[in-house]
PDB file of N, CA and C in Angstrom:
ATOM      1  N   UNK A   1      12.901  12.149  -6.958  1.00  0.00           N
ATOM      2  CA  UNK A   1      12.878  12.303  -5.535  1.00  0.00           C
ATOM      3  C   UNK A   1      14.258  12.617  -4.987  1.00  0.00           C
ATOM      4  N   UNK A   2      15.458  12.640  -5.332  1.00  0.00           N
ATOM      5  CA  UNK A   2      16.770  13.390  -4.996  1.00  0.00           C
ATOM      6  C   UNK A   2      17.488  12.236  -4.622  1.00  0.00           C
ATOM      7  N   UNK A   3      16.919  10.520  -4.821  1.00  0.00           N
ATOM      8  CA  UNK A   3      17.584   9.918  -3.952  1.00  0.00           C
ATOM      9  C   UNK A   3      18.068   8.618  -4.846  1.00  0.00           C
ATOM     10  N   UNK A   4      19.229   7.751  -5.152  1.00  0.00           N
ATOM     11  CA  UNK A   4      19.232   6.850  -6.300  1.00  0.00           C
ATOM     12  C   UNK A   4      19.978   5.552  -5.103  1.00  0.00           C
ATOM     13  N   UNK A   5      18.966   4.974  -5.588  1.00  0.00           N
ATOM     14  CA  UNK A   5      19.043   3.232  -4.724  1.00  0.00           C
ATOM     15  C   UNK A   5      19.401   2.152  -5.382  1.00  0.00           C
ATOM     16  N   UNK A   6      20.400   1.459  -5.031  1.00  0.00           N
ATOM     17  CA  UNK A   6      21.116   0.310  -6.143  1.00  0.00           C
ATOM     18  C   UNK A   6      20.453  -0.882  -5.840  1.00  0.00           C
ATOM     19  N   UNK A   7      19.045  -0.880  -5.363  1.00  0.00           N
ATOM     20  CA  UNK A   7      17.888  -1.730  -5.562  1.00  0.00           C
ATOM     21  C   UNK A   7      17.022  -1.263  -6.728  1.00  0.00           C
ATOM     22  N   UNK A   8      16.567  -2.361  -6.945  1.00  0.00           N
ATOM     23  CA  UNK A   8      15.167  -2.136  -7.905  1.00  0.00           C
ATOM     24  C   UNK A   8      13.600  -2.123  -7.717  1.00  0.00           C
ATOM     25  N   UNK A   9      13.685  -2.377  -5.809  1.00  0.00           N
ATOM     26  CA  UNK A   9      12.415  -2.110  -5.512  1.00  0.00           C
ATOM     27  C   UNK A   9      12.651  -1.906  -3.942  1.00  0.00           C
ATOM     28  N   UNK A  10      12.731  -0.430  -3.880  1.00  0.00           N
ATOM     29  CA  UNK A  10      13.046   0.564  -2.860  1.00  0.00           C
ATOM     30  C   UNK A  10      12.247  -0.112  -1.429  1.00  0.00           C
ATOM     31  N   UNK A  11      11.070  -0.198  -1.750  1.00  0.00           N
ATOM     32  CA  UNK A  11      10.222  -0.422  -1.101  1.00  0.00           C
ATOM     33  C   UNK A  11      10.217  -1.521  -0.088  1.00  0.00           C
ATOM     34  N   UNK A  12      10.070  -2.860  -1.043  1.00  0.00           N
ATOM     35  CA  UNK A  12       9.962  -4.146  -0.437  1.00  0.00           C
ATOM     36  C   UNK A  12      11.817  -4.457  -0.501  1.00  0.00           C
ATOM     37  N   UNK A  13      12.804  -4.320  -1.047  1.00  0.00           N
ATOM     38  CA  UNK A  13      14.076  -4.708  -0.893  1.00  0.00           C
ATOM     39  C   UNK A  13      14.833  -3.816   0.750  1.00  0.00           C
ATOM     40  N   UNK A  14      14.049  -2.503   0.653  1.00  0.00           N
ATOM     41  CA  UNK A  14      14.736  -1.799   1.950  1.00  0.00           C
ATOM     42  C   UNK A  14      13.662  -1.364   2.936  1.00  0.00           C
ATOM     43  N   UNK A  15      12.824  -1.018   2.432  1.00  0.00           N
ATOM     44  CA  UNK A  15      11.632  -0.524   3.431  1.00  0.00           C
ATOM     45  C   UNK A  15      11.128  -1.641   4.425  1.00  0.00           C
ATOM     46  N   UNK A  16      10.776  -2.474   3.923  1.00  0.00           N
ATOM     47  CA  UNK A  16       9.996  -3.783   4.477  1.00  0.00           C
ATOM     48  C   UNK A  16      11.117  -4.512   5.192  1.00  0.00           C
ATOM     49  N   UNK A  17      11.882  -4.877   4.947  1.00  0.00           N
ATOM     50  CA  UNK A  17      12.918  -5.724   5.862  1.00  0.00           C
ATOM     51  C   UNK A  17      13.378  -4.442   7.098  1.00  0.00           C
ATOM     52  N   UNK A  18      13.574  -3.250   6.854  1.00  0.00           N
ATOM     53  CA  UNK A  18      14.073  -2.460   7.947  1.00  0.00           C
ATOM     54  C   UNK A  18      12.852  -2.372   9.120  1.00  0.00           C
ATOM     55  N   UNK A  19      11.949  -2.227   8.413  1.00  0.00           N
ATOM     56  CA  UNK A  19      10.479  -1.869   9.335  1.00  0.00           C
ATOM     57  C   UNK A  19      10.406  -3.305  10.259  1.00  0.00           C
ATOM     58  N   UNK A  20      10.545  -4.834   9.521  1.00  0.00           N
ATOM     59  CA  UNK A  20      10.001  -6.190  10.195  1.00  0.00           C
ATOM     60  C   UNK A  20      11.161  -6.582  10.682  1.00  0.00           C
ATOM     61  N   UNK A  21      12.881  -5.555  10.830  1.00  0.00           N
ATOM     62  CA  UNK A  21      13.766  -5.734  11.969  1.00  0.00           C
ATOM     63  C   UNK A  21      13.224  -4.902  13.561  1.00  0.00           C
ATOM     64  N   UNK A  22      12.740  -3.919  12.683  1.00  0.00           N
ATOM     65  CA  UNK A  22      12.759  -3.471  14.312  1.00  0.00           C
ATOM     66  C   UNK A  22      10.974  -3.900  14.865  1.00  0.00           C
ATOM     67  N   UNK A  23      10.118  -4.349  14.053  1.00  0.00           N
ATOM     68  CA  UNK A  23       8.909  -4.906  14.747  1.00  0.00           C
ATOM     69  C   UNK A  23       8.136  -5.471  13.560  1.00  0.00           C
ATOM     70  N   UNK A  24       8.681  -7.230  13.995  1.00  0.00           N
ATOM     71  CA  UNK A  24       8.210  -8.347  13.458  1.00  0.00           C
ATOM     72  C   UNK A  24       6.551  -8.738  13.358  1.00  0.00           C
ATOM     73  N   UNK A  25       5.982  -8.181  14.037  1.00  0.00           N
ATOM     74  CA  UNK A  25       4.473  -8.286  13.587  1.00  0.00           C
ATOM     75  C   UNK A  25       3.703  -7.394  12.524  1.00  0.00           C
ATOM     76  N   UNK A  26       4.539  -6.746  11.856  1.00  0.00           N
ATOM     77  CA  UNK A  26       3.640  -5.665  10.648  1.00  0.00           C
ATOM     78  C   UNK A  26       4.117  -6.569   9.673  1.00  0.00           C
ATOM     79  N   UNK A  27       2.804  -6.748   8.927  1.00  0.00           N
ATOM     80  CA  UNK A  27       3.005  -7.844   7.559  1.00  0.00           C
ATOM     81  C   UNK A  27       3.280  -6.857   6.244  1.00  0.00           C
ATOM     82  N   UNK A  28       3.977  -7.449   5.730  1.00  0.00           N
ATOM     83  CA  UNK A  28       4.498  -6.852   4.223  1.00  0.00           C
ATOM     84  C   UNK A  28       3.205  -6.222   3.731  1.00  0.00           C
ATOM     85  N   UNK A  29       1.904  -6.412   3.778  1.00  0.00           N
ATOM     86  CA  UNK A  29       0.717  -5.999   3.240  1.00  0.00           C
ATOM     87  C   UNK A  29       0.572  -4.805   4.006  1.00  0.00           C
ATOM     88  N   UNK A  30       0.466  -4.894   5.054  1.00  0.00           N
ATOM     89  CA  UNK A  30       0.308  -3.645   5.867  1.00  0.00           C
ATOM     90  C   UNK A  30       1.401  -2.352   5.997  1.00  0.00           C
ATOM     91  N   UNK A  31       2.766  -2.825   5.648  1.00  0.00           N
ATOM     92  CA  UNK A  31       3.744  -1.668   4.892  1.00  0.00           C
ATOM     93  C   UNK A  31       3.405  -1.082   3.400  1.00  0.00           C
ATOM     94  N   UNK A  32       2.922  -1.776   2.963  1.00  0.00           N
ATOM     95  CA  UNK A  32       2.790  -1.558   1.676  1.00  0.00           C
ATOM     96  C   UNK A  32       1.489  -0.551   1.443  1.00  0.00           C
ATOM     97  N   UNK A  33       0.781  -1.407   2.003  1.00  0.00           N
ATOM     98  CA  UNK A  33      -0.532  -0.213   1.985  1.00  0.00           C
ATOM     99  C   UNK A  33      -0.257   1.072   2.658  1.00  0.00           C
ATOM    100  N   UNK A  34       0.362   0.847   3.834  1.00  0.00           N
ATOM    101  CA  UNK A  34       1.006   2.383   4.463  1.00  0.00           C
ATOM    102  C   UNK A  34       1.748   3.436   3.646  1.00  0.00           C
ATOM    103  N   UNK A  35       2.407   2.617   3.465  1.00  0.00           N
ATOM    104  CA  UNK A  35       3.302   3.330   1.926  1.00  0.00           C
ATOM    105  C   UNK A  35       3.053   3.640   0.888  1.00  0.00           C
ATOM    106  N   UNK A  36       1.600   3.297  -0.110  1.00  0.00           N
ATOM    107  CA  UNK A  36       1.038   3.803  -1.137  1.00  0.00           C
ATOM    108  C   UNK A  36      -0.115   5.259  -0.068  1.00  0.00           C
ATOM    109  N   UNK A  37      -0.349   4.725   1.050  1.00  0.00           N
ATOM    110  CA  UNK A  37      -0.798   5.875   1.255  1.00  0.00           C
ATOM    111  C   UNK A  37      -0.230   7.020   1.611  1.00  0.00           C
ATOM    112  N   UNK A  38       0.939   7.116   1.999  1.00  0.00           N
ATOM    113  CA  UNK A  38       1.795   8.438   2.516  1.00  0.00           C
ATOM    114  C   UNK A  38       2.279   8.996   1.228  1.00  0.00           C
ATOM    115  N   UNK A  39       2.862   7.749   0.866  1.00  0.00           N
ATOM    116  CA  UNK A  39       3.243   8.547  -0.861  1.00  0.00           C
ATOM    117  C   UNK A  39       2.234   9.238  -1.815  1.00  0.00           C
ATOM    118  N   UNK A  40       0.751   8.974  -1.882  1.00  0.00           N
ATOM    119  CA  UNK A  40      -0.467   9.519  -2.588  1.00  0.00           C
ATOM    120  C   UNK A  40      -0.401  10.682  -1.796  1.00  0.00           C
ATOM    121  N   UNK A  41      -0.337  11.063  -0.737  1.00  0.00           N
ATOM    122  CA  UNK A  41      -0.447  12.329   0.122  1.00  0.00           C
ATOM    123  C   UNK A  41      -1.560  12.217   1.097  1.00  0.00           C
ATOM    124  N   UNK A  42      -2.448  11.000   1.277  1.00  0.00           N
ATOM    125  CA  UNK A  42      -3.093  10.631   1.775  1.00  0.00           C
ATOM    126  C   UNK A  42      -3.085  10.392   3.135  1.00  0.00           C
ATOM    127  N   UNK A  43      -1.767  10.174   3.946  1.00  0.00           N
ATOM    128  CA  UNK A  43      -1.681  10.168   5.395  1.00  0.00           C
ATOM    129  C   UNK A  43      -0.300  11.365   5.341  1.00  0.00           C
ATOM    130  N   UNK A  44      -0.105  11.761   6.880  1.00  0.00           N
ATOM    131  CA  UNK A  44       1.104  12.563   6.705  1.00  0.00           C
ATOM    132  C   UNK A  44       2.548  11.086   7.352  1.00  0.00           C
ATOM    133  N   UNK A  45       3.561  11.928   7.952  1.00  0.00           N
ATOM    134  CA  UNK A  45       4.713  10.989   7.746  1.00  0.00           C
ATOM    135  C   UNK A  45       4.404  10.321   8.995  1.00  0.00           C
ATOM    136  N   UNK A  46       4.358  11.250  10.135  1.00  0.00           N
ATOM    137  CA  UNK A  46       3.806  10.607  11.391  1.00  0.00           C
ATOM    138  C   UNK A  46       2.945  10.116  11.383  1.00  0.00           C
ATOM    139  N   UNK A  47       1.747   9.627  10.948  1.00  0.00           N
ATOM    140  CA  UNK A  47       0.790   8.464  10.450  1.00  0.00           C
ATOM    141  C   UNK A  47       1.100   7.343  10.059  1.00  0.00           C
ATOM    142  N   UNK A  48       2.185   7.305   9.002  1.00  0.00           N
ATOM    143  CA  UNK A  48       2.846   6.355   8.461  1.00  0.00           C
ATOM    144  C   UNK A  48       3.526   5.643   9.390  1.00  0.00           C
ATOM    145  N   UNK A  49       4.385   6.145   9.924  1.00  0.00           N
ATOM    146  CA  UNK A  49       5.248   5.807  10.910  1.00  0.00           C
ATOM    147  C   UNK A  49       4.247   5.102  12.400  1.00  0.00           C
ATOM    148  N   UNK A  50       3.154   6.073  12.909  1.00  0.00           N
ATOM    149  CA  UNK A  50       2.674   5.502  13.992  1.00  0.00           C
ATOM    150  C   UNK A  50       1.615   4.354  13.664  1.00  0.00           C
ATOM    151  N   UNK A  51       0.785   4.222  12.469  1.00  0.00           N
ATOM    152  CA  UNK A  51       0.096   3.061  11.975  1.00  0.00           C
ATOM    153  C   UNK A  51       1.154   1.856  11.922  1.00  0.00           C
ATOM    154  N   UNK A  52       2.572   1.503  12.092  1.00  0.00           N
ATOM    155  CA  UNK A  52       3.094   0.451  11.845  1.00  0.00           C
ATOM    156  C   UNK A  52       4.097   0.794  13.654  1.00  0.00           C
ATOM    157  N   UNK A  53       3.877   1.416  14.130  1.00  0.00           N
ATOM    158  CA  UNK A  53       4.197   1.116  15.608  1.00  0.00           C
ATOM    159  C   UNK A  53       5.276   1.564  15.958  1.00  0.00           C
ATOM    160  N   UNK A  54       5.868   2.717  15.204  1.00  0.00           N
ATOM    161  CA  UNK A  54       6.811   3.236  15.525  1.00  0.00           C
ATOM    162  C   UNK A  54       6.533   4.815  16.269  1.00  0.00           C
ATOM    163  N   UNK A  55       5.507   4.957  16.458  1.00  0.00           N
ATOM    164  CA  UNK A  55       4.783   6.476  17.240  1.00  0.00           C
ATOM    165  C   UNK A  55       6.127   6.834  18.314  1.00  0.00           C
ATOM    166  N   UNK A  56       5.977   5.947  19.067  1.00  0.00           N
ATOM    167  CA  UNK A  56       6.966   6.958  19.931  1.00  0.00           C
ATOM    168  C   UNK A  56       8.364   7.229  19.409  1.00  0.00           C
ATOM    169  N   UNK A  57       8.975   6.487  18.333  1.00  0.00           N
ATOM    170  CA  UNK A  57      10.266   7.286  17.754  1.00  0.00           C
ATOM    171  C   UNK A  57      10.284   8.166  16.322  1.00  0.00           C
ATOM    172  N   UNK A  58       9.033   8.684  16.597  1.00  0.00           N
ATOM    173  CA  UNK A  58       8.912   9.839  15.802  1.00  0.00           C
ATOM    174  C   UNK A  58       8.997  11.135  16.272  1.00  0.00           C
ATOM    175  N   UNK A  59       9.854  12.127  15.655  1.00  0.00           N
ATOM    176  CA  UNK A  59      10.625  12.149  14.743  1.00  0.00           C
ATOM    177  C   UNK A  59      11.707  11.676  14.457  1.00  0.00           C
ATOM    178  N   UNK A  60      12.258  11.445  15.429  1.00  0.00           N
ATOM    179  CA  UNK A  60      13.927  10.816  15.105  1.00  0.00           C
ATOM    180  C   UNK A  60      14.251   9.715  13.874  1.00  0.00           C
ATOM    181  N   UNK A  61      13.105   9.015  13.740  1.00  0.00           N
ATOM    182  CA  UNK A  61      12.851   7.915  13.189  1.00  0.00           C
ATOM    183  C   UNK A  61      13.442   8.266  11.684  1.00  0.00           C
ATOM    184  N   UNK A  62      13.490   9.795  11.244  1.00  0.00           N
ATOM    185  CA  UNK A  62      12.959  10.194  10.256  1.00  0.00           C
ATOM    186  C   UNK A  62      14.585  11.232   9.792  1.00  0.00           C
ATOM    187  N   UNK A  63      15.087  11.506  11.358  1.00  0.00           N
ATOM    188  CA  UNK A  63      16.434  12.524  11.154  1.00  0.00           C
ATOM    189  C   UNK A  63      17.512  11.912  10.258  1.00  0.00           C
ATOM    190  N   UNK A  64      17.793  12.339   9.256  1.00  0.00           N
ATOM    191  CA  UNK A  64      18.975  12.243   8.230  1.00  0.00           C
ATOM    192  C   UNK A  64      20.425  11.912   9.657  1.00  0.00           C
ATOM    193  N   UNK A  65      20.690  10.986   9.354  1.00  0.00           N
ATOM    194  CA  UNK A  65      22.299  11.201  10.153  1.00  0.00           C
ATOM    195  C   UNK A  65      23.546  10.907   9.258  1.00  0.00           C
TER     196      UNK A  65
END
């Protein structure tokens, strides 16, 4: 994927704590399932993003800075 993380589980070590800083009511189960589904190709990115409550800062959510 172009990208090397000095974690060992991308997911729940960075994904999940960044997502339940900015909105404490999405449970680790419900990132997770979001996230096996965007990654299968199964939802697109804005899905991902607006199923866990971030809709209105999409796209930005997403801009490389």
């Amino acid at each position: 994927m172009g990208v090397i993380f000095e974690v060992s589980d991308d997911t729940n070590d960075l994904l999940v704590p960044y997502i339940q800083k900015r909105n404490d009511m999405v449970s680790v189960e419900k990132i997770n399932e979001m996230y096996l589904k965007a990654s299968l190709g199964e939802i697109s990115s804005f899905d991902f993003w607006n199923e866990l409550g971030f809709d209105s800062e999409y796209p930005e959510i997403e801009r490389v800075s």
